[in-house]
N, C-alpha and C. Protein backbone atom coordinates (compact mmCIF):
# COMPACT_ATOMS: atom_id res chain seq x y z
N UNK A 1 -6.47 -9.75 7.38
CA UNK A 1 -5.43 -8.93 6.78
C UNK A 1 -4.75 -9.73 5.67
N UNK A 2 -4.52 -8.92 4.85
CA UNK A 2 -3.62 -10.23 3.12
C UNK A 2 -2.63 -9.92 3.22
N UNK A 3 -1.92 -10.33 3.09
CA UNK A 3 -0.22 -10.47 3.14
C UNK A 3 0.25 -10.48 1.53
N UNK A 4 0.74 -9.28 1.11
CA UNK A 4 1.34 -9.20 -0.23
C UNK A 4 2.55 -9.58 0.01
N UNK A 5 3.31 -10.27 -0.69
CA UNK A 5 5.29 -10.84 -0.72
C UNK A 5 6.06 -9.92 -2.18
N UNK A 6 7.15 -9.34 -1.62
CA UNK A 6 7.67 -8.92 -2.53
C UNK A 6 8.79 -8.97 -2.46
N UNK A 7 10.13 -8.90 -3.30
CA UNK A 7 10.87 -9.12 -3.68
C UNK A 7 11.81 -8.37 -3.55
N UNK A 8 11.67 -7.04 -3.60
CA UNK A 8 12.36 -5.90 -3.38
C UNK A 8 12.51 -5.46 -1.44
N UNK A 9 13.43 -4.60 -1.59
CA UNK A 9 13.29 -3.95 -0.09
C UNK A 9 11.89 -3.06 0.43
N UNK A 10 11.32 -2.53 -0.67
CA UNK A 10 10.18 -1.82 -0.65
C UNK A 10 8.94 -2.16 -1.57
N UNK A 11 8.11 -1.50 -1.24
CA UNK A 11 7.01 -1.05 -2.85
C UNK A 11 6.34 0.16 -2.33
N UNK A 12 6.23 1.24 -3.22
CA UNK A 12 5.66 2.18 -2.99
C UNK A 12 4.14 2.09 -2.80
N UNK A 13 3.55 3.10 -2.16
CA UNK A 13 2.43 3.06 -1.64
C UNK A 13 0.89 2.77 -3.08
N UNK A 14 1.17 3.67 -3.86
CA UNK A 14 0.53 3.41 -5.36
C UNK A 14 0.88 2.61 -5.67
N UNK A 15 1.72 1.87 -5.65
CA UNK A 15 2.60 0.39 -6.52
C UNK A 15 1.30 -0.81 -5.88
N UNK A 16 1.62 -0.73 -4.37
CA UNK A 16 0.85 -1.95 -3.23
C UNK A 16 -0.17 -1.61 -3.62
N UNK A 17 -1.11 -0.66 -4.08
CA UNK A 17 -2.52 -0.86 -4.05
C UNK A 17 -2.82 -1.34 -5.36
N UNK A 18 -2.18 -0.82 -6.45
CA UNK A 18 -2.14 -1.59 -7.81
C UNK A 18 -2.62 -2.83 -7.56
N UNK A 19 -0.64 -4.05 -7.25
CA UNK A 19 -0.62 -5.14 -7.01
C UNK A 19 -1.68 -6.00 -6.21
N UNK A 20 -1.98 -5.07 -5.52
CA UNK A 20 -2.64 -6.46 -4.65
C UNK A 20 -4.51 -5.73 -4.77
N UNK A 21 -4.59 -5.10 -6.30
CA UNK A 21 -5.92 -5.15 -7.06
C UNK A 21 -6.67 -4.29 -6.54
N UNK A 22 -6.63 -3.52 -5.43
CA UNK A 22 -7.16 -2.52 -4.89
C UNK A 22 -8.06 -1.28 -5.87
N UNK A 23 -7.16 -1.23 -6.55
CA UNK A 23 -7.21 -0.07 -7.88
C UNK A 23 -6.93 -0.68 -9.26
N UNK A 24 -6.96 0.29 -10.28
CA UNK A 24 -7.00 -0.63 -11.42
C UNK A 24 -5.91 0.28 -12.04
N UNK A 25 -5.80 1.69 -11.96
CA UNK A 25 -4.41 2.29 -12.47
C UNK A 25 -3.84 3.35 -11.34
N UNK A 26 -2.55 3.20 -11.78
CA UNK A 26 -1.80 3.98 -11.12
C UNK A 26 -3.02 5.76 -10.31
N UNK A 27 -3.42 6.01 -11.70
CA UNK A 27 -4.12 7.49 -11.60
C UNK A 27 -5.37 7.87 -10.47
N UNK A 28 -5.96 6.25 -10.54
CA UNK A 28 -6.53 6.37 -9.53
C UNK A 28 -6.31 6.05 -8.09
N UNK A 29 -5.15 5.08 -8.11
CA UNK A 29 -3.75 5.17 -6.45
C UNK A 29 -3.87 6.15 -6.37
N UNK A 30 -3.34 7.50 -7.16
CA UNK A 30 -3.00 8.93 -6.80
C UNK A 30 -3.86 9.61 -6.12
N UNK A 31 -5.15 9.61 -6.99
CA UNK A 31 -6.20 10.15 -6.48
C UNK A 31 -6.67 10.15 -4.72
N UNK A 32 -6.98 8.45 -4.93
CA UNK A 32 -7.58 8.49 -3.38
C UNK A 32 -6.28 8.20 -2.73
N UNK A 33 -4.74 8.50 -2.48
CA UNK A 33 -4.04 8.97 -1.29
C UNK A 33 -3.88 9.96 -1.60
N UNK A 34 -3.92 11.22 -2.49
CA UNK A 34 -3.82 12.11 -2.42
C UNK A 34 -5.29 12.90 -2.19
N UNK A 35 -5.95 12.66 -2.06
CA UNK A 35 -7.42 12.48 -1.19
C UNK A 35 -7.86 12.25 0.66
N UNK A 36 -6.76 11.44 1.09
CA UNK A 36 -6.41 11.11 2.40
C UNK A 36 -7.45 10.11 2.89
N UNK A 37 -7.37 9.19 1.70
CA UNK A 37 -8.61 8.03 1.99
C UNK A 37 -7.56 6.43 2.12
N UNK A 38 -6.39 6.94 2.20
CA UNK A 38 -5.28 5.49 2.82
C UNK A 38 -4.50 5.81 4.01
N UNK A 39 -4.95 4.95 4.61
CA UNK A 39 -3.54 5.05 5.97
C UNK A 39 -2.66 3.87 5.93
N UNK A 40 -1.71 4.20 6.82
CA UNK A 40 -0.27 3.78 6.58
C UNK A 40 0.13 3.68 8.07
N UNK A 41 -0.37 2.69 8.85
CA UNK A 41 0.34 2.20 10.15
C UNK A 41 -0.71 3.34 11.10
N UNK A 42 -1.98 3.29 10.59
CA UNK A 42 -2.74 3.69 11.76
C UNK A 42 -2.89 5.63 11.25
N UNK A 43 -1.84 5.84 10.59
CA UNK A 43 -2.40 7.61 10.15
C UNK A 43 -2.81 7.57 8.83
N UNK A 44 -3.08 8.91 8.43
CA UNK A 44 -4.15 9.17 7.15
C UNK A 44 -2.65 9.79 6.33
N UNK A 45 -2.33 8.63 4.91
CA UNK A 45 -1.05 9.25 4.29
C UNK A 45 -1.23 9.87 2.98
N UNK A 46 -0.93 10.97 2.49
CA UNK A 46 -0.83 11.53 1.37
C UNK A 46 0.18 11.92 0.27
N UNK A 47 0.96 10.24 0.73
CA UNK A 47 2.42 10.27 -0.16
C UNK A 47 2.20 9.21 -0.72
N UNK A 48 1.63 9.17 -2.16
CA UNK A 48 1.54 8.30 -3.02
C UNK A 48 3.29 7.83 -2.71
N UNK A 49 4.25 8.16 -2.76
CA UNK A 49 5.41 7.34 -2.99
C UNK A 49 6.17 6.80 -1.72
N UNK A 50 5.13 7.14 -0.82
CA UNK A 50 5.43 6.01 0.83
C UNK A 50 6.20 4.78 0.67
N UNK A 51 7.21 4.67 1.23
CA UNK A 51 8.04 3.51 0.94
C UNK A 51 7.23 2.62 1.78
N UNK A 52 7.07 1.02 1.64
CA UNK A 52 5.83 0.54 2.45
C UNK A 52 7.28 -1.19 2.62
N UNK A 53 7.45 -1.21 4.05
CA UNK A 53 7.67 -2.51 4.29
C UNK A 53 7.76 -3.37 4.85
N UNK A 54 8.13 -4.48 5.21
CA UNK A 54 7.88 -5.49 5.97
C UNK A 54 7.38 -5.19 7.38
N UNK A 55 5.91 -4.93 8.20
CA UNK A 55 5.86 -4.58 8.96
C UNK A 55 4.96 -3.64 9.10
N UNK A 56 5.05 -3.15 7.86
CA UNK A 56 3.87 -1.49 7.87
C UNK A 56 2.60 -2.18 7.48
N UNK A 57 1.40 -1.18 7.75
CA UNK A 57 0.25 -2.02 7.60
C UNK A 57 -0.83 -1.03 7.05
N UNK A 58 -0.81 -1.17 6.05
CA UNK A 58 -2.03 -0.09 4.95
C UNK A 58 -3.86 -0.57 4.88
N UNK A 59 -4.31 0.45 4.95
CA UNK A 59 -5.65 0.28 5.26
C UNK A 59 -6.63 1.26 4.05
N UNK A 60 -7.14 0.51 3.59
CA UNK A 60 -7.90 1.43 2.25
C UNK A 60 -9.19 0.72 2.28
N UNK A 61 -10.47 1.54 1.79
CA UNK A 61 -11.52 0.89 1.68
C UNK A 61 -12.23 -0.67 2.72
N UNK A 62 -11.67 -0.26 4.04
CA UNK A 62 -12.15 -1.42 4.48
C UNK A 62 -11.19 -2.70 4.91
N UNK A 63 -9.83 -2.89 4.37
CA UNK A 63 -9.01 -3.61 3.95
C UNK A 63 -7.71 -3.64 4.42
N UNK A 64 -7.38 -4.48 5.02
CA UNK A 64 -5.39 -3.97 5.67
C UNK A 64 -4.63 -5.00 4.68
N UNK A 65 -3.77 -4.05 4.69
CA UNK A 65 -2.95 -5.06 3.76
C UNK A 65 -1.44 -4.89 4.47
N UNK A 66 -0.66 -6.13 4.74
CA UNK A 66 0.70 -5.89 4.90
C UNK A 66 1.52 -6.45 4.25
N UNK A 67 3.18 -6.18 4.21
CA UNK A 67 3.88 -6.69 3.46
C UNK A 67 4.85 -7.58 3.82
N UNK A 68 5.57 -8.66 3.63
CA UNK A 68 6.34 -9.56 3.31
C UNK A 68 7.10 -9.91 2.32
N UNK A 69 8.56 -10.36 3.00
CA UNK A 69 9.39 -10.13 1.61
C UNK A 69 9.47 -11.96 1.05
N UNK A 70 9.58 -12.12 0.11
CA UNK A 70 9.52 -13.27 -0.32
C UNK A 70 10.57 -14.13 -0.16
N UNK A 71 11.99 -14.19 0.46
CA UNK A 71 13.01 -15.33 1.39
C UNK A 71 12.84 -15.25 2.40
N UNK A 72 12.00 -15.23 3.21
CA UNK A 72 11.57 -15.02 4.58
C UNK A 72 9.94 -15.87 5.08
């Protein structure tokens, strides 16, 4: 599992797959969760603007990714 660190209280669900290279633009984030090809703590999510944080655990293509805030 990769551990992305961020800075903020959140990152949206299209934002995390950006960042941590998953995808290459926003348009195509949209696509495949609005497709129902990302889950979000074990369900299938179709809210590109999923608040995602410390704790939640996203799964796309094979891949979990969770988050961490960076003073911690």
């Amino acid at each position: 599992m990769k551990t992305i660190t961020i800075t903020t209280e959140f990152i949206k669900l299209q934002d995390l797959l950006k960042f941590a290279n998953l995808v290459e633009t926003g348009g195509e984030a949209k696509e495949l969760i609005q497709s129902g090809e990302v889950q979000v703590n074990g369900e299938t999510c179709t809210m590109r603007g999923k608040k995602i944080r410390p704790g939640d655990v996203v799964a796309f293509d094979g891949q979990k990714l969770t988050v961490s805030y960076a003073d911690r």
